[in-house]
C-alpha atoms as a PDB file:
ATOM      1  CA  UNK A   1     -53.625 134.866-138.737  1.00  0.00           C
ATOM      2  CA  UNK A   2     -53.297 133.636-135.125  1.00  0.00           C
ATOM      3  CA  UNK A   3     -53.096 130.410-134.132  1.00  0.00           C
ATOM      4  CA  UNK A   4     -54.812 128.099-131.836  1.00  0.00           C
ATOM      5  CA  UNK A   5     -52.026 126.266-129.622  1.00  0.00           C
ATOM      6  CA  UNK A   6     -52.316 122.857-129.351  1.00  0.00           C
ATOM      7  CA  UNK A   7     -55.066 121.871-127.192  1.00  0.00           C
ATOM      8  CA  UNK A   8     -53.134 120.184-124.115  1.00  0.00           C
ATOM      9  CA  UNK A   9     -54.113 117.362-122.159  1.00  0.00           C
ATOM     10  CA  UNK A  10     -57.669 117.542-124.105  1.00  0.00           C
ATOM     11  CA  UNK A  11     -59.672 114.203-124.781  1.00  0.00           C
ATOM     12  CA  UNK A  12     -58.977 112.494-127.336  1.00  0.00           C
ATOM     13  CA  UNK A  13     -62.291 112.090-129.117  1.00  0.00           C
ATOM     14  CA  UNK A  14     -61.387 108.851-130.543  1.00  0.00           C
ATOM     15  CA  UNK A  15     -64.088 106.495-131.474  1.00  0.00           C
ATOM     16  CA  UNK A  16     -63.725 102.634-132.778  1.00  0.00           C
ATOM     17  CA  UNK A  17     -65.002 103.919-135.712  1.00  0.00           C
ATOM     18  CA  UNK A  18     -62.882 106.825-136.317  1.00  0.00           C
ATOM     19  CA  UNK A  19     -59.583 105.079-135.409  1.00  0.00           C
ATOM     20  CA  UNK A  20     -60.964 102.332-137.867  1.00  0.00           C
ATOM     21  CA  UNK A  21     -61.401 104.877-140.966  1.00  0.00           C
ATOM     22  CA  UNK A  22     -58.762 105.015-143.064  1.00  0.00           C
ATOM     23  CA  UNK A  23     -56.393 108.000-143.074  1.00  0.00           C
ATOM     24  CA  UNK A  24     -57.059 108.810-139.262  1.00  0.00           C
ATOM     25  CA  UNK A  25     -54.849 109.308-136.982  1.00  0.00           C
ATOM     26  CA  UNK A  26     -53.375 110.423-133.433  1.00  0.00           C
ATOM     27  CA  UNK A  27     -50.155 112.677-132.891  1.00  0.00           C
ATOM     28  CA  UNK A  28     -49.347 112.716-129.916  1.00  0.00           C
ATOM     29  CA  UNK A  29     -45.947 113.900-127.888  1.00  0.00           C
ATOM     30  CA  UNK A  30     -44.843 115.379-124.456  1.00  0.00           C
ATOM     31  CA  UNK A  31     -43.368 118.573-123.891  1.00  0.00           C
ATOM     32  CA  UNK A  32     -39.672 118.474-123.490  1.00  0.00           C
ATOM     33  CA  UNK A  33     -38.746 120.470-120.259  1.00  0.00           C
ATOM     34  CA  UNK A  34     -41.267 121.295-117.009  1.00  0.00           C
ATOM     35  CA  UNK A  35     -39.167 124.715-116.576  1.00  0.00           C
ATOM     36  CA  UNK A  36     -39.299 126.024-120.061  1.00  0.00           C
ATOM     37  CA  UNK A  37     -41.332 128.460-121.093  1.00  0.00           C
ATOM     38  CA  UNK A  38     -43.704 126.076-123.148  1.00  0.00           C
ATOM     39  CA  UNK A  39     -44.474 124.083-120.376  1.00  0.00           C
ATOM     40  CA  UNK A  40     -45.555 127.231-118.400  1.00  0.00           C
ATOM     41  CA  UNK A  41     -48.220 127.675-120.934  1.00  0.00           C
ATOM     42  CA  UNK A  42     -49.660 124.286-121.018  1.00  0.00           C
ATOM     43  CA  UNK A  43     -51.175 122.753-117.736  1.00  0.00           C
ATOM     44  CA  UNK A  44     -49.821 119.623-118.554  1.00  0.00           C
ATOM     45  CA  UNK A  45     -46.453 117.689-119.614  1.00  0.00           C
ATOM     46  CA  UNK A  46     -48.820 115.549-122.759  1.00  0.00           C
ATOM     47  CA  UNK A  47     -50.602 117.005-125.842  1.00  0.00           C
ATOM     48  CA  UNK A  48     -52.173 115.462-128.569  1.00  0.00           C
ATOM     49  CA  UNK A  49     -53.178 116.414-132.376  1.00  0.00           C
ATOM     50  CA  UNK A  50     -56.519 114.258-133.506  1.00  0.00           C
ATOM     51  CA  UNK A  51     -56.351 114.467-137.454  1.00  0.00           C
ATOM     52  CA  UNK A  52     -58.581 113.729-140.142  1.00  0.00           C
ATOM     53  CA  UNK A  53     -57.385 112.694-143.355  1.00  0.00           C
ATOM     54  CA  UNK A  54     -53.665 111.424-142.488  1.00  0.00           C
ATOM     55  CA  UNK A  55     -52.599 108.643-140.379  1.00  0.00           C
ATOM     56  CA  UNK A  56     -49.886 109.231-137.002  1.00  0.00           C
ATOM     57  CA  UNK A  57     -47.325 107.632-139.008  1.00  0.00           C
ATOM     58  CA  UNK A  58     -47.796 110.348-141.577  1.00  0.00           C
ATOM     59  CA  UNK A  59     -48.237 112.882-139.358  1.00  0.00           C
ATOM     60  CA  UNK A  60     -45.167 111.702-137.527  1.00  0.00           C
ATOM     61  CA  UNK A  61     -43.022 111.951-140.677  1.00  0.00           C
ATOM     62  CA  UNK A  62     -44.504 115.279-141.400  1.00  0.00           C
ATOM     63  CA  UNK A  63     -43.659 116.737-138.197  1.00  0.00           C
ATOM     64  CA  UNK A  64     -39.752 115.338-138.975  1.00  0.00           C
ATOM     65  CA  UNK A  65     -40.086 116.919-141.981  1.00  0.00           C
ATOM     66  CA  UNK A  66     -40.652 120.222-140.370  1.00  0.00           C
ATOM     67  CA  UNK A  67     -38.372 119.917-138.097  1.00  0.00           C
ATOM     68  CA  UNK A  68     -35.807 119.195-140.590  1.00  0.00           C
ATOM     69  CA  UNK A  69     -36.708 122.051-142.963  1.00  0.00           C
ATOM     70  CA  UNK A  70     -36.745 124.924-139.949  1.00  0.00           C
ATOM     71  CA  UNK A  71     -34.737 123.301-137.326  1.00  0.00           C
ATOM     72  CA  UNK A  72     -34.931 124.407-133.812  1.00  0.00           C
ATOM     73  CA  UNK A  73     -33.222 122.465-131.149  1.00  0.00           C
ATOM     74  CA  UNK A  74     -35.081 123.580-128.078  1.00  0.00           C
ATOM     75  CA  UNK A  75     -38.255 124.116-129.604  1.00  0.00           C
ATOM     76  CA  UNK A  76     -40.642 121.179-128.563  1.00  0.00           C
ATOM     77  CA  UNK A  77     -42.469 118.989-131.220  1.00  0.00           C
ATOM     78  CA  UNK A  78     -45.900 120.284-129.839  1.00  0.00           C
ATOM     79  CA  UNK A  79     -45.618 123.720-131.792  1.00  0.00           C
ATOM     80  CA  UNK A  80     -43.867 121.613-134.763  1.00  0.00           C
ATOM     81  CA  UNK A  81     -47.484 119.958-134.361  1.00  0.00           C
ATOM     82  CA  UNK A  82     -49.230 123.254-135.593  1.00  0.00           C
ATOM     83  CA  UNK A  83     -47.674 122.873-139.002  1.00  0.00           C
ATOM     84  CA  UNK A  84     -48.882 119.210-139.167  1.00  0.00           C
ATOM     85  CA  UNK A  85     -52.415 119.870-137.751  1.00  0.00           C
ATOM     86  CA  UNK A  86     -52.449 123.252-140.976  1.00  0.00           C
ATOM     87  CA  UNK A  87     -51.468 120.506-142.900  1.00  0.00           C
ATOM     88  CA  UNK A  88     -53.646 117.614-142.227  1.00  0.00           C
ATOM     89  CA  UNK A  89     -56.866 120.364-142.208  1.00  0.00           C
ATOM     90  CA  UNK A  90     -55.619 121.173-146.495  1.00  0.00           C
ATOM     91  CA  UNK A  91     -55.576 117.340-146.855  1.00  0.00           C
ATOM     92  CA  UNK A  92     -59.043 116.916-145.615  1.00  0.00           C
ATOM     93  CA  UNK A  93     -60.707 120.031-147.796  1.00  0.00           C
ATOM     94  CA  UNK A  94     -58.169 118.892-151.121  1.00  0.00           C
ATOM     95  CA  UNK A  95     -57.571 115.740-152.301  1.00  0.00           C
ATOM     96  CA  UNK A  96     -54.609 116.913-153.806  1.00  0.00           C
ATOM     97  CA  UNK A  97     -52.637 118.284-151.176  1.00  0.00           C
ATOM     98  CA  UNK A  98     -53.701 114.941-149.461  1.00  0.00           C
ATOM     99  CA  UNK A  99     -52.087 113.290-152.560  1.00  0.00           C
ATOM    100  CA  UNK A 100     -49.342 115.316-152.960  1.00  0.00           C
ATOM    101  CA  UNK A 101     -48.140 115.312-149.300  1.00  0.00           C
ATOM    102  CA  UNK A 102     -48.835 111.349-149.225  1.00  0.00           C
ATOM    103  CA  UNK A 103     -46.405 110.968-152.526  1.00  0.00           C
ATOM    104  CA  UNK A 104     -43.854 112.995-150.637  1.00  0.00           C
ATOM    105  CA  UNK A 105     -44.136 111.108-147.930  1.00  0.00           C
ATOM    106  CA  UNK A 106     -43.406 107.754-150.573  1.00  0.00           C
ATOM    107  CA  UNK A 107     -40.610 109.892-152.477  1.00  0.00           C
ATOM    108  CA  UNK A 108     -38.583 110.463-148.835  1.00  0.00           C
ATOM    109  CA  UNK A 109     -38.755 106.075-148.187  1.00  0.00           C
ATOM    110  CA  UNK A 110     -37.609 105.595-152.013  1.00  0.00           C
ATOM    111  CA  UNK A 111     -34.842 108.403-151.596  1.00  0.00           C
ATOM    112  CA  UNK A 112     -34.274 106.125-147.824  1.00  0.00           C
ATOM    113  CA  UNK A 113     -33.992 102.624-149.516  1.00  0.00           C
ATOM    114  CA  UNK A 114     -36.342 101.914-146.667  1.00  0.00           C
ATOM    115  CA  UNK A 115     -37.894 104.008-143.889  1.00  0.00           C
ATOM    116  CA  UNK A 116     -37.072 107.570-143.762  1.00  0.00           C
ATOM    117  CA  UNK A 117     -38.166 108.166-140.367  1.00  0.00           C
ATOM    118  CA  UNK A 118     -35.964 105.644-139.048  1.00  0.00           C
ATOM    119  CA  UNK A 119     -32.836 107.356-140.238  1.00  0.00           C
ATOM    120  CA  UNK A 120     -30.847 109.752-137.744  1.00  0.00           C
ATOM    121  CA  UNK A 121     -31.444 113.117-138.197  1.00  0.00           C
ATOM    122  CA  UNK A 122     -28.706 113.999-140.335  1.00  0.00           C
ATOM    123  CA  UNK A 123     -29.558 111.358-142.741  1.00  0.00           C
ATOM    124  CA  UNK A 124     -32.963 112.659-142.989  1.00  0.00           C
ATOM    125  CA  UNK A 125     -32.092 116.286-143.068  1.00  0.00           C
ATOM    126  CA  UNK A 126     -29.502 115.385-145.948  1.00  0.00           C
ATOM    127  CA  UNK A 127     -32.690 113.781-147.946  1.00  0.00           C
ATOM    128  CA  UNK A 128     -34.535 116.399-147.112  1.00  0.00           C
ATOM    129  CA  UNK A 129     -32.455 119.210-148.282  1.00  0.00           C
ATOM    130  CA  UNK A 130     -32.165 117.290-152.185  1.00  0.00           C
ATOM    131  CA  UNK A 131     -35.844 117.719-152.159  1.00  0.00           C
ATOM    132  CA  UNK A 132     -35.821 121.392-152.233  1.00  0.00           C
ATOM    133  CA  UNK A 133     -37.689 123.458-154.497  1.00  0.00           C
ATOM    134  CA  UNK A 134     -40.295 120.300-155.143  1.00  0.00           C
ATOM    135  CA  UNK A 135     -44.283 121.110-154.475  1.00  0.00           C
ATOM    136  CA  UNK A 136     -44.253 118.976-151.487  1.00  0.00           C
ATOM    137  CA  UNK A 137     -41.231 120.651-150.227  1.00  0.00           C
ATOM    138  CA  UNK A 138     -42.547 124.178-150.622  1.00  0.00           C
ATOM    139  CA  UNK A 139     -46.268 122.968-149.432  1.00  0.00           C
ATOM    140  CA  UNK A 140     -44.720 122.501-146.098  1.00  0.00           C
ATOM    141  CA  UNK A 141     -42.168 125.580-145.794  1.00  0.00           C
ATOM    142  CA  UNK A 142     -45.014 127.541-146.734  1.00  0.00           C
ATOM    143  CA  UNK A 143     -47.456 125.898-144.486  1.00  0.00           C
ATOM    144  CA  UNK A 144     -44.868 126.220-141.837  1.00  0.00           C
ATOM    145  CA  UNK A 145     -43.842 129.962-142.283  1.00  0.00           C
ATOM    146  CA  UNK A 146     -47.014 130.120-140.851  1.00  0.00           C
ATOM    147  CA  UNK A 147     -48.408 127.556-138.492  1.00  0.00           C
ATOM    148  CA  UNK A 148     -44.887 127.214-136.961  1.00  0.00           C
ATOM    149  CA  UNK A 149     -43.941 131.223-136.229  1.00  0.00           C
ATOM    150  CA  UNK A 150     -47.644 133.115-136.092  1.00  0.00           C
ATOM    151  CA  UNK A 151     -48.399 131.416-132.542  1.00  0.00           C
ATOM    152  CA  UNK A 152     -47.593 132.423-129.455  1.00  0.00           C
ATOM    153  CA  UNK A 153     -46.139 129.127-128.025  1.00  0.00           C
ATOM    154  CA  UNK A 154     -43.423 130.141-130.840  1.00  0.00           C
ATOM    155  CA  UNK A 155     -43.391 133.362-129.420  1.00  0.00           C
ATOM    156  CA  UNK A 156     -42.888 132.265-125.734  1.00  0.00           C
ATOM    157  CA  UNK A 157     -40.037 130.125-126.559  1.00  0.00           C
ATOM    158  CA  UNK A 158     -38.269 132.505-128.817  1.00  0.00           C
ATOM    159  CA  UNK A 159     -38.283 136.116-126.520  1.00  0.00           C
ATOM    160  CA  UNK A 160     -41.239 137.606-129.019  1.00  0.00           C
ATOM    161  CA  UNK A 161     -43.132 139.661-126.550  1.00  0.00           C
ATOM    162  CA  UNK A 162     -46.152 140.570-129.484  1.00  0.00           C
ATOM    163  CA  UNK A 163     -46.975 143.011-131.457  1.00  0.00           C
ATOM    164  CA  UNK A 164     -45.622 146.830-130.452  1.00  0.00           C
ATOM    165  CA  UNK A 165     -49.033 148.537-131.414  1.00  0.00           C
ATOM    166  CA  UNK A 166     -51.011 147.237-128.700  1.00  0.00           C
ATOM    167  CA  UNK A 167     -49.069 147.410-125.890  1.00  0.00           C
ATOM    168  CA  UNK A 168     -47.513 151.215-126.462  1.00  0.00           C
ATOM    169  CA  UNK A 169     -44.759 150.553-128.396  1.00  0.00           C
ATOM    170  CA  UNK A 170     -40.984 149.435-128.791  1.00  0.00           C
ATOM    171  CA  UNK A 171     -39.708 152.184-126.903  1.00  0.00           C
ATOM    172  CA  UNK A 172     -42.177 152.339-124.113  1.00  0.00           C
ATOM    173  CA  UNK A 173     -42.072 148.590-124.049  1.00  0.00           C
ATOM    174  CA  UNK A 174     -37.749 148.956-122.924  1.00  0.00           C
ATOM    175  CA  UNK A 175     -36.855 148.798-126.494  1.00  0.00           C
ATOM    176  CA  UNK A 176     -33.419 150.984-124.877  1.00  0.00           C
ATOM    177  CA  UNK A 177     -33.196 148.079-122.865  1.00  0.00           C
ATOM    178  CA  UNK A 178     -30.938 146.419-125.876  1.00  0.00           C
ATOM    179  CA  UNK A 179     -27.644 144.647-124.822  1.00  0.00           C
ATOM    180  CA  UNK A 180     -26.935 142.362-127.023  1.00  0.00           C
ATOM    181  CA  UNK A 181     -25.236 145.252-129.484  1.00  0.00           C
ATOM    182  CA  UNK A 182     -22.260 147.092-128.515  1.00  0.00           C
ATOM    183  CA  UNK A 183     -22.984 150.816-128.275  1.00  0.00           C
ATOM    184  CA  UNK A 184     -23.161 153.334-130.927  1.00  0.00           C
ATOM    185  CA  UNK A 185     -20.603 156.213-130.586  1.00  0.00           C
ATOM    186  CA  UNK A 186     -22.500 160.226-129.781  1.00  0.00           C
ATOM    187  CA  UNK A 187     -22.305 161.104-133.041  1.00  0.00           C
ATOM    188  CA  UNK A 188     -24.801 157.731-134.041  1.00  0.00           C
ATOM    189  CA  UNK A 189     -27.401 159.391-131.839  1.00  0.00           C
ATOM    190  CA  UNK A 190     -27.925 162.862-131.734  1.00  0.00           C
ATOM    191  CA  UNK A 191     -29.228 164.817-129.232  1.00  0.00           C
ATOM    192  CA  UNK A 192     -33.024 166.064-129.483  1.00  0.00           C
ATOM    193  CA  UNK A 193     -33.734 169.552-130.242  1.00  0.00           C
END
C-alpha cells in the first residue's frame, strides 16, 4: 500500500474547538537538511501532522518510540511522522488501539520514574528495547514496517529507485552498474550461448 507523504507546509485546519477536544493534537517538525534529498521533495523546510484521537505530546512520544525501535540517523522525523499519523488513524476507528497505545505510552513514564521523553536517547532506547515482544511494542513495529518503509520519502532518502516492473527492469535500469561488491571471478559468470 502506498503512502501519502506528509502534506508539507499545508494549513493547519485547527479550530478553537478542535484544539479544545480532548485527544487532539498537532505534530509538527522541520526537515533536517535543505540539500538532502527529503527536502528536495517538499517545497518547504516545515510540515505538520493534524491528528484525531491523540494529543502532540503523545504523538511526540510515539514518533520517539519509532525512532527508537528502527533507528535511522539521517532520516528526518517527518517520514517517522507517517508511522504516527497510521497510528493515530487505528486510534480513532478502535478504542483499543487508542487504549493500548495510551497505556504504553503510561508503562514507558513508570519504566522512566518520570518522563520518558525527557530522557537522552540511549536511556529511552534502553527502555524501549525491555519492552519488546509486548502488544504495544509490536503495534508499532508492525505499524511501522509499513508506514515508515512503503513511501517514497523513505525511498528518496535511502537510494530505492521503485519498483523494477515498471520502469524495464533491474538490468535495464544499470543493475551492472553495482560497485559496492568486489567482482566475481569468470568462472561466477559464464558466458551466454
Amino acid at each position: 500500500m502506498k503512502q501519502t507523504p506528509v502534506e508539507v507546509n499545508a494549513p493547519v485546519a485547527l479550530t478553537r474547538r478542535r484544539f479544545l477536544k480532548t485527544g487532539s493534537g498537532v505534530l509538527m517538525g522541520t526537515l533536517m537538511a535543505t540539500g538532502g534529498t527529503l527536502a528536495a521533495l517538499a517545497p518547504s523546510r516545515t510540515w505538520a501532522l493534524t491528528m484525531s484521537a491523540l494529543t502532540d505530546a503523545e504523538g511526540d512520544k510515539l514518533l520517539k518510540v519509532t525512532r527508537a525501535i528502527f533507528p535511522h540517523d539521517t532520516l528526518d522525523d517527518a517520514v517517522y511522522a507517517l508511522v504516527v499519523k497510521d497510528l493515530d488513524a487505528a486510534a480513532a476507528s478502535d478504542a483499543n488501539v487508542a487504549k493500548l497505545l495510551r497505556a504504553g505510552l503510561q508503562d514507558l513514564d513508570q519504566r522512566a520514574s518520570g518522563d520518558w521523553a525527557s530522557l537522552d536517547y540511549l536511556a529511552r532506547e534502553n527502555i524501549v528495547i525491555k519492552m519488546a515482544g509486548t502488544d504495544f511494542f509490536e503495534k508499532i513495529r508492525g505499524t511501522s514496517v509499513v508506514s515508515l518503509y512503503n513511501n517514497e520519502m523513505a525511498w528518496a532518502h535511502f537510494g530505492y529507485e521503485g519498483a523494477s516492473y515498471d520502469k524495464g527492469g533491474y538490468f535495464d535500469r544499470g543493475f551492472q552498474d553495482l560497485n559496492w561488491l568486489p567482482d566475481p571471478d569468470a568462472n561466477a559468470s559464464p558466458a551466454k550461448a
